[in-house]
PDB file of N, CA and C in Angstrom:
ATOM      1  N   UNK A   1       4.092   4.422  22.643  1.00  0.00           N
ATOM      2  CA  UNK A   1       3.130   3.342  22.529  1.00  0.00           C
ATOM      3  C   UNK A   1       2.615   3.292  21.091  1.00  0.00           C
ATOM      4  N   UNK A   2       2.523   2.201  20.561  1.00  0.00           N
ATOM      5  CA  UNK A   2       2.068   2.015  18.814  1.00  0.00           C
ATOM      6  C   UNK A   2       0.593   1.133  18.879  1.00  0.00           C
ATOM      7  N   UNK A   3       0.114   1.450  18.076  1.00  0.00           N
ATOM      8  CA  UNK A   3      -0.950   0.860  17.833  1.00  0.00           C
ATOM      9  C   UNK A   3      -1.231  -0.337  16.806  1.00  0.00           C
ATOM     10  N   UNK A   4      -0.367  -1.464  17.289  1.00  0.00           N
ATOM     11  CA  UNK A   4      -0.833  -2.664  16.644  1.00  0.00           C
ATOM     12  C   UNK A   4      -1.916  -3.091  17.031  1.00  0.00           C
ATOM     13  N   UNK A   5      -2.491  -3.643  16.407  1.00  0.00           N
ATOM     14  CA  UNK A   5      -3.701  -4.166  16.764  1.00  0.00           C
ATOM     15  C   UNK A   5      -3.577  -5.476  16.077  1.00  0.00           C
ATOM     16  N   UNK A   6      -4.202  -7.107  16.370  1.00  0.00           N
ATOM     17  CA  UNK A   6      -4.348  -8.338  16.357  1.00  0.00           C
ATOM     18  C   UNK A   6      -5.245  -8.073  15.066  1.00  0.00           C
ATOM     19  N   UNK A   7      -6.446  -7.327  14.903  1.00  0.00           N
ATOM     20  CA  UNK A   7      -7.293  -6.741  13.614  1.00  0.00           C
ATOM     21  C   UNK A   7      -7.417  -5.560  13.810  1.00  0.00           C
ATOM     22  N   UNK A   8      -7.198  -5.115  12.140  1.00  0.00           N
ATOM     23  CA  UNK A   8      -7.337  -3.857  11.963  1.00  0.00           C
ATOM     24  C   UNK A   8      -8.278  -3.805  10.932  1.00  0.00           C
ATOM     25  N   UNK A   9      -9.102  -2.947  10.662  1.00  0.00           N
ATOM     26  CA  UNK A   9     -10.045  -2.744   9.186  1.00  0.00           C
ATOM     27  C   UNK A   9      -8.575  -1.859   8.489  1.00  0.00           C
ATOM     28  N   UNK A  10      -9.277  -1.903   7.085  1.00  0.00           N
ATOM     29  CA  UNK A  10      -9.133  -0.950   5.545  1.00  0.00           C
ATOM     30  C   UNK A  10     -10.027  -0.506   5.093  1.00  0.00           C
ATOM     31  N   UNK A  11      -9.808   0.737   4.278  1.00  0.00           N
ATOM     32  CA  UNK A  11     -10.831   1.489   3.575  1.00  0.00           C
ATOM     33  C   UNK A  11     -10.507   1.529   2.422  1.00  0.00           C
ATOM     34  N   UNK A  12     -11.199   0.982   1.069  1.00  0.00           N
ATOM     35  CA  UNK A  12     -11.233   0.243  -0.404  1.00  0.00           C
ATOM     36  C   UNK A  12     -11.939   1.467  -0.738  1.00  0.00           C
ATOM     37  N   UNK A  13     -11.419   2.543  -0.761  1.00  0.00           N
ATOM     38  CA  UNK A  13     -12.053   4.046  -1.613  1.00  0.00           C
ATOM     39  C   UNK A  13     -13.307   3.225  -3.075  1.00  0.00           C
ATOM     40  N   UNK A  14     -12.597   2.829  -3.954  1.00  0.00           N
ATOM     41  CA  UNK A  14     -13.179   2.737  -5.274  1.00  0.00           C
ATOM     42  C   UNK A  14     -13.240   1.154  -5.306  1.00  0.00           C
ATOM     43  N   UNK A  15     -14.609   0.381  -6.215  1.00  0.00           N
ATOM     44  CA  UNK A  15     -15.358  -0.794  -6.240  1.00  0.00           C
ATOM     45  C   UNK A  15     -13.589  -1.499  -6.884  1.00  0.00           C
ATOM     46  N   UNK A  16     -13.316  -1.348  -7.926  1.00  0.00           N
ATOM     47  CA  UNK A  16     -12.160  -1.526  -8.776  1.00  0.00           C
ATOM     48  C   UNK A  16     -10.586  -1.325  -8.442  1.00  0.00           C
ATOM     49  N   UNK A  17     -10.774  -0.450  -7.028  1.00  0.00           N
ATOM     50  CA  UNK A  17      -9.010  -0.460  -6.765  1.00  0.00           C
ATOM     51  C   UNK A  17      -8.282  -1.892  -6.170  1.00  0.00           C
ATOM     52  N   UNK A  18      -7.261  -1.678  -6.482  1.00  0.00           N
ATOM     53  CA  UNK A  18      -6.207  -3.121  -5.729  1.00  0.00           C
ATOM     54  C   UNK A  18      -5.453  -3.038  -4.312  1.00  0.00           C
ATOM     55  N   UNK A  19      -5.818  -1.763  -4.133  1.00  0.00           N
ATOM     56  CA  UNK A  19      -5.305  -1.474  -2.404  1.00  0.00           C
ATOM     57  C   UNK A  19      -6.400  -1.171  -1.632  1.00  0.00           C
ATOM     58  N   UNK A  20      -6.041  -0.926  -0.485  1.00  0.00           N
ATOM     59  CA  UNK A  20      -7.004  -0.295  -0.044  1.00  0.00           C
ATOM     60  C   UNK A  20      -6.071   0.582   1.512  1.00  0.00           C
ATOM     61  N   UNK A  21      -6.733   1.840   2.765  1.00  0.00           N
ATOM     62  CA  UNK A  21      -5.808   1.855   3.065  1.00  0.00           C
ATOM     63  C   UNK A  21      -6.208   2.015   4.603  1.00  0.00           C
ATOM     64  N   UNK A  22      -5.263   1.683   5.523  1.00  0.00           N
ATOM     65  CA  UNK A  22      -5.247   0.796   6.687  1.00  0.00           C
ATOM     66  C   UNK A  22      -5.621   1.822   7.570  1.00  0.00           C
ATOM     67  N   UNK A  23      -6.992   1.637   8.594  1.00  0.00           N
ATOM     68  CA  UNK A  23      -6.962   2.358   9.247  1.00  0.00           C
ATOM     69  C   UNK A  23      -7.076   2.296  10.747  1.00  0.00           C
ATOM     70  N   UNK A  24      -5.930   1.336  10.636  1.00  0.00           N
ATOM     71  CA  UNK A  24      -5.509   1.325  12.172  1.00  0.00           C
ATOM     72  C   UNK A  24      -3.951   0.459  11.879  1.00  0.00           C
ATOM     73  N   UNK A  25      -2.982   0.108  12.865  1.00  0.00           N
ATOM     74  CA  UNK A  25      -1.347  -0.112  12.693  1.00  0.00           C
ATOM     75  C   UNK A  25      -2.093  -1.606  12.490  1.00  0.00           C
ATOM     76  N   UNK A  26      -1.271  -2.528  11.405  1.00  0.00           N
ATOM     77  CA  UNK A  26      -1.721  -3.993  11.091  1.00  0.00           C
ATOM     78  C   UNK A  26      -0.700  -4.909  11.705  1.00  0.00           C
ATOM     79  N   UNK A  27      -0.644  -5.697  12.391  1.00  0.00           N
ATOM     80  CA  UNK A  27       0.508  -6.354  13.086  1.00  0.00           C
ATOM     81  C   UNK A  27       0.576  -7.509  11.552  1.00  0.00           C
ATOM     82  N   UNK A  28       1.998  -8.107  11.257  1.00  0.00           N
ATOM     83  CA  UNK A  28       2.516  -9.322  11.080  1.00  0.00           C
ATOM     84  C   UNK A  28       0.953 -10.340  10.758  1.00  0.00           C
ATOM     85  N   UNK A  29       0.296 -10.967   9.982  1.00  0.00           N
ATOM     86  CA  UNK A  29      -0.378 -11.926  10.802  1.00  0.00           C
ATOM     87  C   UNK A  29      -2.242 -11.484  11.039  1.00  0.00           C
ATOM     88  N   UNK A  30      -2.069 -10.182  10.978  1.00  0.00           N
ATOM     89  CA  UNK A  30      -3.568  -9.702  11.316  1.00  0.00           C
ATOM     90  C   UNK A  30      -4.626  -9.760  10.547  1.00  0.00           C
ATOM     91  N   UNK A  31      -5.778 -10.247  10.895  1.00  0.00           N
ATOM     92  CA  UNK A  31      -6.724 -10.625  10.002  1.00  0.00           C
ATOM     93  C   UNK A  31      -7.406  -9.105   9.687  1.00  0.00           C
ATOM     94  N   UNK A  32      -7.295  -8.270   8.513  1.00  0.00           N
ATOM     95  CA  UNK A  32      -7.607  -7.131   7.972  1.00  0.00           C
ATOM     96  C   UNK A  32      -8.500  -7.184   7.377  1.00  0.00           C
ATOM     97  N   UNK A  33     -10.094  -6.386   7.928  1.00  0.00           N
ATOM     98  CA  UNK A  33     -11.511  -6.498   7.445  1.00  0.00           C
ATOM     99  C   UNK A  33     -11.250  -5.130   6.364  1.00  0.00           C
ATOM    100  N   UNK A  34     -11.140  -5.718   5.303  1.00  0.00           N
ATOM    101  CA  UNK A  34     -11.755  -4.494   4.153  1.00  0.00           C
ATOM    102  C   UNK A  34     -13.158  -3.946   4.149  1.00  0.00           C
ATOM    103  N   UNK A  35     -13.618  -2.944   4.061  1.00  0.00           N
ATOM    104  CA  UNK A  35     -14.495  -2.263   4.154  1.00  0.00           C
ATOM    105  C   UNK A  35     -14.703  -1.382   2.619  1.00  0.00           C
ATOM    106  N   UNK A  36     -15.741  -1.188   1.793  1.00  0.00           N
ATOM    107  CA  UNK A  36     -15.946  -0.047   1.354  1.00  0.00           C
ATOM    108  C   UNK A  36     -16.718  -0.923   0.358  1.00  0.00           C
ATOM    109  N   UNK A  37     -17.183   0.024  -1.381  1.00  0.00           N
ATOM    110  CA  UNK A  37     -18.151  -0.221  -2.411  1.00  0.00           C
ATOM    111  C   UNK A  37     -17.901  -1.230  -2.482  1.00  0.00           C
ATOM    112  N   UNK A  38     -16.611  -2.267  -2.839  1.00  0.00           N
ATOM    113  CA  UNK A  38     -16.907  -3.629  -3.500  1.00  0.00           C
ATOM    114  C   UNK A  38     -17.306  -4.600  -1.751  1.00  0.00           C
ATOM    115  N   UNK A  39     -17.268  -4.101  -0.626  1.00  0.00           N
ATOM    116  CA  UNK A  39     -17.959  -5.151   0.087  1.00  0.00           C
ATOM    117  C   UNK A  39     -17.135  -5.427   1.428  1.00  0.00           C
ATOM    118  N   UNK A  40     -18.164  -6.185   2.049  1.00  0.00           N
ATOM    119  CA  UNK A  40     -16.642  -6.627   3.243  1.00  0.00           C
ATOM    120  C   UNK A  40     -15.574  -7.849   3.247  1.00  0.00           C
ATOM    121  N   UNK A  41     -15.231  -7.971   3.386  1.00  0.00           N
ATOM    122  CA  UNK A  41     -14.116  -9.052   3.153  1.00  0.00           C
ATOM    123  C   UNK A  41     -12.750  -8.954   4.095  1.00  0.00           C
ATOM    124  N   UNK A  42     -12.369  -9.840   4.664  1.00  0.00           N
ATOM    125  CA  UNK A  42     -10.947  -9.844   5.359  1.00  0.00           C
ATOM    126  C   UNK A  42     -10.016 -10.566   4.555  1.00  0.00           C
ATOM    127  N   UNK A  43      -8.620 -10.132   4.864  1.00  0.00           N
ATOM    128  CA  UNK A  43      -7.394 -10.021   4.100  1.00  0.00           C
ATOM    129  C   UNK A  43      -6.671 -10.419   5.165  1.00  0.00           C
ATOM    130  N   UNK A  44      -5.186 -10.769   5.032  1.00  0.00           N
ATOM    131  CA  UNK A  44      -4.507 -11.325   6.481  1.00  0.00           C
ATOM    132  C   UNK A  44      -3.204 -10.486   5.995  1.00  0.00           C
ATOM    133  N   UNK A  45      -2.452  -9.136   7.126  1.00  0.00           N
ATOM    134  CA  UNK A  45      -1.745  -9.051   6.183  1.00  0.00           C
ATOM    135  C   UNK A  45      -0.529  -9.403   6.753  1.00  0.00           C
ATOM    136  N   UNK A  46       0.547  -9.434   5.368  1.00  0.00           N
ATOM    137  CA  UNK A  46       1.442 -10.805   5.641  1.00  0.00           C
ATOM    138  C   UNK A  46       3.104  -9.847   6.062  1.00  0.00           C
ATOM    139  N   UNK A  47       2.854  -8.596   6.654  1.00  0.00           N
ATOM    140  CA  UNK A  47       3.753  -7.863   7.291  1.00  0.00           C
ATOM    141  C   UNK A  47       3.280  -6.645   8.133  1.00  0.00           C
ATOM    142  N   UNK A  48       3.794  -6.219   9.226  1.00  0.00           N
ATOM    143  CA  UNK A  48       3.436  -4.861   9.844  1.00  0.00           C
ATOM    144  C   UNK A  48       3.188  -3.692   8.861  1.00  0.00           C
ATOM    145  N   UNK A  49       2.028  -3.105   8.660  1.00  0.00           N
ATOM    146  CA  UNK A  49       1.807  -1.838   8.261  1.00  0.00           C
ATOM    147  C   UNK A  49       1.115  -1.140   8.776  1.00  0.00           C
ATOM    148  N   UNK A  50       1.601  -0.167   9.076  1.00  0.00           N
ATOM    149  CA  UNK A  50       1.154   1.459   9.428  1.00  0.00           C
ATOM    150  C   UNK A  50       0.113   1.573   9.227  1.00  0.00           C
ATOM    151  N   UNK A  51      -0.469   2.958  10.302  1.00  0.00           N
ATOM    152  CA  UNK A  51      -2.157   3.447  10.053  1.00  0.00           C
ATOM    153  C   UNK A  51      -1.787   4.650   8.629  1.00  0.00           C
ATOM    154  N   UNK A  52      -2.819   4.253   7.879  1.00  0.00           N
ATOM    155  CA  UNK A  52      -2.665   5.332   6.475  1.00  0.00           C
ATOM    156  C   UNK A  52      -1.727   4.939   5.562  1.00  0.00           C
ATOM    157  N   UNK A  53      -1.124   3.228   5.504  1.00  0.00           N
ATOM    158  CA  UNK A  53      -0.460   3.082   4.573  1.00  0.00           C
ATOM    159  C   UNK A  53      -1.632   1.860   3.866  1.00  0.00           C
ATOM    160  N   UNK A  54      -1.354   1.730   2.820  1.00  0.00           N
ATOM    161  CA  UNK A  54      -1.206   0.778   1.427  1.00  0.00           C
ATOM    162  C   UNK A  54      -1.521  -0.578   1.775  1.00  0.00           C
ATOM    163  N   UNK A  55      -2.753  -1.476   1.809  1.00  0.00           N
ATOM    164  CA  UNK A  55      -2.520  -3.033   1.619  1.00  0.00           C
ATOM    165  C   UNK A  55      -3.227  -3.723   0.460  1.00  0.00           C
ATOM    166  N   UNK A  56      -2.523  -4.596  -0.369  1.00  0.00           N
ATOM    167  CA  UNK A  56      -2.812  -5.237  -1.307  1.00  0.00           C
ATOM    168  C   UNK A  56      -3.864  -6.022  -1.201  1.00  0.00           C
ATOM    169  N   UNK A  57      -4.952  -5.757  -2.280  1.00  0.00           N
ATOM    170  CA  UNK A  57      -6.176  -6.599  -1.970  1.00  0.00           C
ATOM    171  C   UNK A  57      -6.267  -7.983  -2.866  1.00  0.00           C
ATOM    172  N   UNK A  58      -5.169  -7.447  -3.623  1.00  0.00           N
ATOM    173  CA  UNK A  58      -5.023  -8.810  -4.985  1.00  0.00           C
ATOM    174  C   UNK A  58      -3.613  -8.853  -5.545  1.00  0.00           C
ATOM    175  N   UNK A  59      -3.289  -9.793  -6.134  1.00  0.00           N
ATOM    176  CA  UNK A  59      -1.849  -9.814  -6.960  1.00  0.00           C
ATOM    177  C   UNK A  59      -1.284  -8.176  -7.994  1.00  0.00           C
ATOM    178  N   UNK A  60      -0.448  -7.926  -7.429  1.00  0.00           N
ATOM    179  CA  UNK A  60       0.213  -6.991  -8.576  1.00  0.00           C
ATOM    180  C   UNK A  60       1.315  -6.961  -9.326  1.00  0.00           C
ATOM    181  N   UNK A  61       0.955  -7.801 -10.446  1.00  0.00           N
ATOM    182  CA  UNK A  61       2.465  -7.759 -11.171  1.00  0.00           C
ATOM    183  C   UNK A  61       3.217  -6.495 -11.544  1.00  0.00           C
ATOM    184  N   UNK A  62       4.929  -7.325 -11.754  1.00  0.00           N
ATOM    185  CA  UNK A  62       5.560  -5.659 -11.440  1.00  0.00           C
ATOM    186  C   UNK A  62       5.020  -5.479 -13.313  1.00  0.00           C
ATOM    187  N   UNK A  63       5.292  -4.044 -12.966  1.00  0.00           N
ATOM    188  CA  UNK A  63       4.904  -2.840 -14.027  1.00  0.00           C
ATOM    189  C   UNK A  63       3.156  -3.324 -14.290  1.00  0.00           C
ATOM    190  N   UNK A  64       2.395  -3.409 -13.592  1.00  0.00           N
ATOM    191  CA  UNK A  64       0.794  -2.929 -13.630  1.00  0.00           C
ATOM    192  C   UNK A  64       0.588  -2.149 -12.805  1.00  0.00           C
ATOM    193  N   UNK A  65      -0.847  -1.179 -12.447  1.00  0.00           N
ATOM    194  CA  UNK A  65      -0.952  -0.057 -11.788  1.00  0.00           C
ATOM    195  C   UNK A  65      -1.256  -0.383 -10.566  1.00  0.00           C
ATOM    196  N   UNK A  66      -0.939   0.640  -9.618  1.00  0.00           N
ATOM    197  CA  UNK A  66      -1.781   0.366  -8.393  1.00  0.00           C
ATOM    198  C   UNK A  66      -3.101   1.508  -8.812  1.00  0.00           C
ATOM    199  N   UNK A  67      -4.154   1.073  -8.286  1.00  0.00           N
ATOM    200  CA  UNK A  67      -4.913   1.901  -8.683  1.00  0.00           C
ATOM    201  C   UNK A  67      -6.035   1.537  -6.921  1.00  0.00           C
ATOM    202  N   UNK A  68      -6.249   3.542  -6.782  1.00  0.00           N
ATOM    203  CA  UNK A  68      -6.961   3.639  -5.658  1.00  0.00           C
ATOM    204  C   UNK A  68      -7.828   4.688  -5.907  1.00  0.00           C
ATOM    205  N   UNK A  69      -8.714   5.112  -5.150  1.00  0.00           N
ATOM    206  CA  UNK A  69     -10.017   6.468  -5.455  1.00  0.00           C
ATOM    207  C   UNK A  69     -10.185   6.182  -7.203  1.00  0.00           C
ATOM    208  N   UNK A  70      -9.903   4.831  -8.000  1.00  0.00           N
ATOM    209  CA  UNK A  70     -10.413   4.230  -9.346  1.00  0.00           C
ATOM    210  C   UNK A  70      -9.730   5.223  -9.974  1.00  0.00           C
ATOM    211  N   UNK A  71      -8.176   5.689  -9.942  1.00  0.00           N
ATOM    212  CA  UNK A  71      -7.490   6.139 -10.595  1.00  0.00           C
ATOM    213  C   UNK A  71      -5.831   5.683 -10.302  1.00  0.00           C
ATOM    214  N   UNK A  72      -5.083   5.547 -11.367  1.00  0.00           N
ATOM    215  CA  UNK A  72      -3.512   4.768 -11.205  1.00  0.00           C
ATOM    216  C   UNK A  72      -2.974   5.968 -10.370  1.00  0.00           C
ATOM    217  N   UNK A  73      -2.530   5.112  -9.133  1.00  0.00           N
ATOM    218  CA  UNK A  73      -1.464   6.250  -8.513  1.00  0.00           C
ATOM    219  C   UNK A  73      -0.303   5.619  -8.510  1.00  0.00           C
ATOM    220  N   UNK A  74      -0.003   4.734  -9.042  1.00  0.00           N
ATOM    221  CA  UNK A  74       1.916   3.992  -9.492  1.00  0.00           C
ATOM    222  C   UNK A  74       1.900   2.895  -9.960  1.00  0.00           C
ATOM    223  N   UNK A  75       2.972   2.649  -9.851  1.00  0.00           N
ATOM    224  CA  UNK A  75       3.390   1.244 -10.601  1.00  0.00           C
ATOM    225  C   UNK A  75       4.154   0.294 -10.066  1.00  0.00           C
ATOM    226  N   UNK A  76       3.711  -1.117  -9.967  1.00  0.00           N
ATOM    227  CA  UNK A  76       4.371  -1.862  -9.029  1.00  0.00           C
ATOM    228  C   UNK A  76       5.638  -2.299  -9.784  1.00  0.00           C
ATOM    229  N   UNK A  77       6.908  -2.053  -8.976  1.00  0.00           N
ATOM    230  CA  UNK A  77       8.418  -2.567  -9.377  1.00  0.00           C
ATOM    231  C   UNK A  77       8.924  -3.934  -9.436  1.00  0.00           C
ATOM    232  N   UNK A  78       7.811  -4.586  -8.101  1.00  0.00           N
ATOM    233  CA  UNK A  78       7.913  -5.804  -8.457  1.00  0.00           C
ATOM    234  C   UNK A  78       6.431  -7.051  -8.410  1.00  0.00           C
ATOM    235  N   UNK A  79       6.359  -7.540  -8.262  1.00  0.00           N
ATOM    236  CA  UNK A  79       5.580  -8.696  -7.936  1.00  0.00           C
ATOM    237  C   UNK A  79       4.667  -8.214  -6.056  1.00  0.00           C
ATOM    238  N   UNK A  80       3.594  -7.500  -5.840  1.00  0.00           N
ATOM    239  CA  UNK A  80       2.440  -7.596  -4.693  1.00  0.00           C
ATOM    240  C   UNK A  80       1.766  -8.506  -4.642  1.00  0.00           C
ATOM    241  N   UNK A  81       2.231  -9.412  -3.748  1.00  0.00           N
ATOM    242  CA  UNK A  81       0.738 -10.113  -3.179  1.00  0.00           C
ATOM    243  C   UNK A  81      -0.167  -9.675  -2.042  1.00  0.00           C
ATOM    244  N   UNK A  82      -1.539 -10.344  -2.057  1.00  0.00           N
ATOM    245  CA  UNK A  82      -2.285  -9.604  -1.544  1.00  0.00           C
ATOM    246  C   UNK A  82      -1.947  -9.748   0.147  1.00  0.00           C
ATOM    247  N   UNK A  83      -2.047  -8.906   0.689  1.00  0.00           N
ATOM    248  CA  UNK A  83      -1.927  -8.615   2.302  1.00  0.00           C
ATOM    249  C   UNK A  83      -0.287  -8.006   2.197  1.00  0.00           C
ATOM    250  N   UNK A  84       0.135  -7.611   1.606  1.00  0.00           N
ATOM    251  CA  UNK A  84       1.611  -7.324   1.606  1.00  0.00           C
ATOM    252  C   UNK A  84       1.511  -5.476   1.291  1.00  0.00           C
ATOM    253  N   UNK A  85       2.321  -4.977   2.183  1.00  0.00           N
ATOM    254  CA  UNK A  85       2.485  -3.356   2.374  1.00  0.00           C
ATOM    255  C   UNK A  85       2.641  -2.471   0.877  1.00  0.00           C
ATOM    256  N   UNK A  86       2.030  -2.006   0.484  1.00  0.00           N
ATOM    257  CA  UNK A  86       2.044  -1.365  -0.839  1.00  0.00           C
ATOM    258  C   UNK A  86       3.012   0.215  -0.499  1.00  0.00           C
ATOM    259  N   UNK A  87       4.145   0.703  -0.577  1.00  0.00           N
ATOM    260  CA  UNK A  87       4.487   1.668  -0.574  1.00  0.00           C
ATOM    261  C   UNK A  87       6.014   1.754  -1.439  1.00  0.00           C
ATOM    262  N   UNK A  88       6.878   2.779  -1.289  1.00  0.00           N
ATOM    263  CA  UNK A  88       8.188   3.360  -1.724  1.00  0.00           C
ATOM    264  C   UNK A  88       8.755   2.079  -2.406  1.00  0.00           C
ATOM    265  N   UNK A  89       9.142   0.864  -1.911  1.00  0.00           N
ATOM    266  CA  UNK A  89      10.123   0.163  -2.015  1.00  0.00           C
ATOM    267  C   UNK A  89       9.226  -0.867  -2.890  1.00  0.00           C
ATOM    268  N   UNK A  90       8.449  -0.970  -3.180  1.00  0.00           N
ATOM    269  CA  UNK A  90       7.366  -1.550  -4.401  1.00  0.00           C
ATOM    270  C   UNK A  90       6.332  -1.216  -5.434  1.00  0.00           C
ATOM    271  N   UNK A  91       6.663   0.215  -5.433  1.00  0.00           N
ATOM    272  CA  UNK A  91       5.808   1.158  -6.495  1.00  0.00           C
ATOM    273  C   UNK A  91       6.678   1.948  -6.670  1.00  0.00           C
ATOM    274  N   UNK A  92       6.610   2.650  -8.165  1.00  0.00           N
ATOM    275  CA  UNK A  92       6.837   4.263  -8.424  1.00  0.00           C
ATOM    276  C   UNK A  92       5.950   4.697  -8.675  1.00  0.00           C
ATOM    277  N   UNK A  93       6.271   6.314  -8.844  1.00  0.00           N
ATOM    278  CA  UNK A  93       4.961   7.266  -9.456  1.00  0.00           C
ATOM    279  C   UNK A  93       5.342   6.942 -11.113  1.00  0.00           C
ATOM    280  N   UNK A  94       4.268   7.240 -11.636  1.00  0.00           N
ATOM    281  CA  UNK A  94       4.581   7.547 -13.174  1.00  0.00           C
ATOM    282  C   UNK A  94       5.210   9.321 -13.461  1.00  0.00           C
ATOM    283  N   UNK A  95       4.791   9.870 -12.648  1.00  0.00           N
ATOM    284  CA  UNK A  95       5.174  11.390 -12.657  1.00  0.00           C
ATOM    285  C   UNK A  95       6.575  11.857 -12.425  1.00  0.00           C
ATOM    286  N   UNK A  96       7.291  10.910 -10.981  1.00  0.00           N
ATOM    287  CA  UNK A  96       8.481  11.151 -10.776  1.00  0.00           C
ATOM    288  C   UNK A  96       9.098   9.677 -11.207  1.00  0.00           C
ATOM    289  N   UNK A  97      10.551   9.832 -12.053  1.00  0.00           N
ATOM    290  CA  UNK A  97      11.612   8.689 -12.134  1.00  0.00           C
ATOM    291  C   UNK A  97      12.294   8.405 -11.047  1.00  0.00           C
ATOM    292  N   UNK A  98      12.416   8.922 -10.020  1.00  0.00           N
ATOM    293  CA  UNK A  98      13.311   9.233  -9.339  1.00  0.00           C
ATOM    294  C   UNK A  98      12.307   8.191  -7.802  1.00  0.00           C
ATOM    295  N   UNK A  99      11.470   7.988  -7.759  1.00  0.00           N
ATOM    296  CA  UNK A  99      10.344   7.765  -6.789  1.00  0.00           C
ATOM    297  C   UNK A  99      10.769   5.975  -5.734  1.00  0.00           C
ATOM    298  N   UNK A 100      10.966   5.335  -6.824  1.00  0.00           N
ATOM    299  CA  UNK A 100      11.443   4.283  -7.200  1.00  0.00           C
ATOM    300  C   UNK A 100      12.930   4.150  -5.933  1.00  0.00           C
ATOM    301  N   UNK A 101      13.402   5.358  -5.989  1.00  0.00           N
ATOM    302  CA  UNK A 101      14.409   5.737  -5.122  1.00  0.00           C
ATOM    303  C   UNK A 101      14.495   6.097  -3.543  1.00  0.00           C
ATOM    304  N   UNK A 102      13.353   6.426  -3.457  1.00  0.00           N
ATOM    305  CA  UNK A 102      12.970   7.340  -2.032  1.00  0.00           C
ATOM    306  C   UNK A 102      13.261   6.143  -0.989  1.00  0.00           C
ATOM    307  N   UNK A 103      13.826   6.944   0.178  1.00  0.00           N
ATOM    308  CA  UNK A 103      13.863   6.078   1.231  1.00  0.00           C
ATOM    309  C   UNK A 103      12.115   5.808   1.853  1.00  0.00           C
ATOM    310  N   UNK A 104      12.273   4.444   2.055  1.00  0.00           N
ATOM    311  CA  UNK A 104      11.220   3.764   2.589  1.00  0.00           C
ATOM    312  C   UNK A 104      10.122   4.248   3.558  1.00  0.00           C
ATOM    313  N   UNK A 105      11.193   4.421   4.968  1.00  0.00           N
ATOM    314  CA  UNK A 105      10.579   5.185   5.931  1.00  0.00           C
ATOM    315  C   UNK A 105      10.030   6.367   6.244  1.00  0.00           C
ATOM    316  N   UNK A 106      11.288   7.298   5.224  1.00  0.00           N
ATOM    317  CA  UNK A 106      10.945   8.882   5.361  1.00  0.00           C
ATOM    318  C   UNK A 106      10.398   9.292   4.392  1.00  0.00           C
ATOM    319  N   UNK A 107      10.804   9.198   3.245  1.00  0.00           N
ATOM    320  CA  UNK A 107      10.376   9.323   1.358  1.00  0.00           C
ATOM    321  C   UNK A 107      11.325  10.241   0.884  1.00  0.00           C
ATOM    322  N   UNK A 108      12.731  10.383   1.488  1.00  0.00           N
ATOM    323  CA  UNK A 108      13.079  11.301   1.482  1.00  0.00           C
ATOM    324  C   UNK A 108      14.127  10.231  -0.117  1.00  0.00           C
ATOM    325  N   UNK A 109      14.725  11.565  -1.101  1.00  0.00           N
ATOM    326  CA  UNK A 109      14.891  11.006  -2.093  1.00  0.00           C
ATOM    327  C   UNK A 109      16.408  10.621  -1.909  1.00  0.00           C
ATOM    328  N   UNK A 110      17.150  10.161  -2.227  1.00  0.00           N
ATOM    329  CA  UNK A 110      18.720   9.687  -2.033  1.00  0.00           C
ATOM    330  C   UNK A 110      19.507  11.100  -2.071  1.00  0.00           C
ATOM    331  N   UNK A 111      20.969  10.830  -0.993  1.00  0.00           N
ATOM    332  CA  UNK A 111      21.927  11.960  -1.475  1.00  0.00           C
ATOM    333  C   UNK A 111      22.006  12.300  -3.077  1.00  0.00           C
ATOM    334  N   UNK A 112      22.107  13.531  -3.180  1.00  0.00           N
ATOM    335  CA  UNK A 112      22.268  14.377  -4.775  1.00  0.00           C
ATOM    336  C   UNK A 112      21.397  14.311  -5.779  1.00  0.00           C
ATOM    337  N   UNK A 113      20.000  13.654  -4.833  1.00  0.00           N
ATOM    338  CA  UNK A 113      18.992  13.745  -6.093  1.00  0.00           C
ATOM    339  C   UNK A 113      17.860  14.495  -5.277  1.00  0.00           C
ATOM    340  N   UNK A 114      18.138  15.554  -4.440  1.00  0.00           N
ATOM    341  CA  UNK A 114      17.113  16.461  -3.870  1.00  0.00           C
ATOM    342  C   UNK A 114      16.392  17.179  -5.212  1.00  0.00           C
ATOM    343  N   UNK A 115      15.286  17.844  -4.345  1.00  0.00           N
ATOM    344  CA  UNK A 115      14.667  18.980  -5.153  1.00  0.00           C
ATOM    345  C   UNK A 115      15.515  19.924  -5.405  1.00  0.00           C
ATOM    346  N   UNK A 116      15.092  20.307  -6.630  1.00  0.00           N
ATOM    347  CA  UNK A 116      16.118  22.143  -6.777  1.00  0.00           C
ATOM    348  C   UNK A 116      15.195  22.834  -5.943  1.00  0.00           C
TER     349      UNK A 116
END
């Protein structure tokens, strides 16, 4: 059994971040009440995302930061609009090159580019 829900809230850690992160499963379509310092506000988001993943609160062009807890945790690869799933397949880390790569679902990194 999954927990979509018709509305789900988000939690906007820092006044200044561009995500915020979902804390409950967001169906397709769901009107998403942001919560936190900069205020309340709903978002609609515009694909299924997971409880504890990533939703865009504003436009992110590719190569600007995502920035959450008011510090950059990656970089968007391509073009985020807001209500759209922020994770693997639309950010890297700045730390790892390789990030950019990770499978979607698992994070697991491609054949022959494991950890040593």
């Amino acid at each position: 059994m999954t927990n979509v829900q018709a509305n789900s809230s988000a939690l906007q850690v820092g006044a200044s971040d561009n995500v915020a992160t979902l804390l409950g499963e967001a169906a397709q379509g769901a009107e998403v009440t942001i919560v936190g310092p900069a205020g309340k506000r709903e978002i609609i988001a515009r694909e299924k995302i997971a409880l504890g993943h990533k939703i865009a609160l504003a436009p992110i062009n590719e190569g600007e930061a995502v920035t959450k807890f008011g510090v950059v945790i990656g970089i968007a690869t391509q073009r985020i609009e807001p209500g759209e799933w922020v994770h693997l397949h639309n950010c890297r880390s700045q730390l790892d090159e390789r990030s950019g790569s990770f499978d979607v679902q698992t994070g697991a990194p491609p054949k022959g580019n494991e950890y040593a």
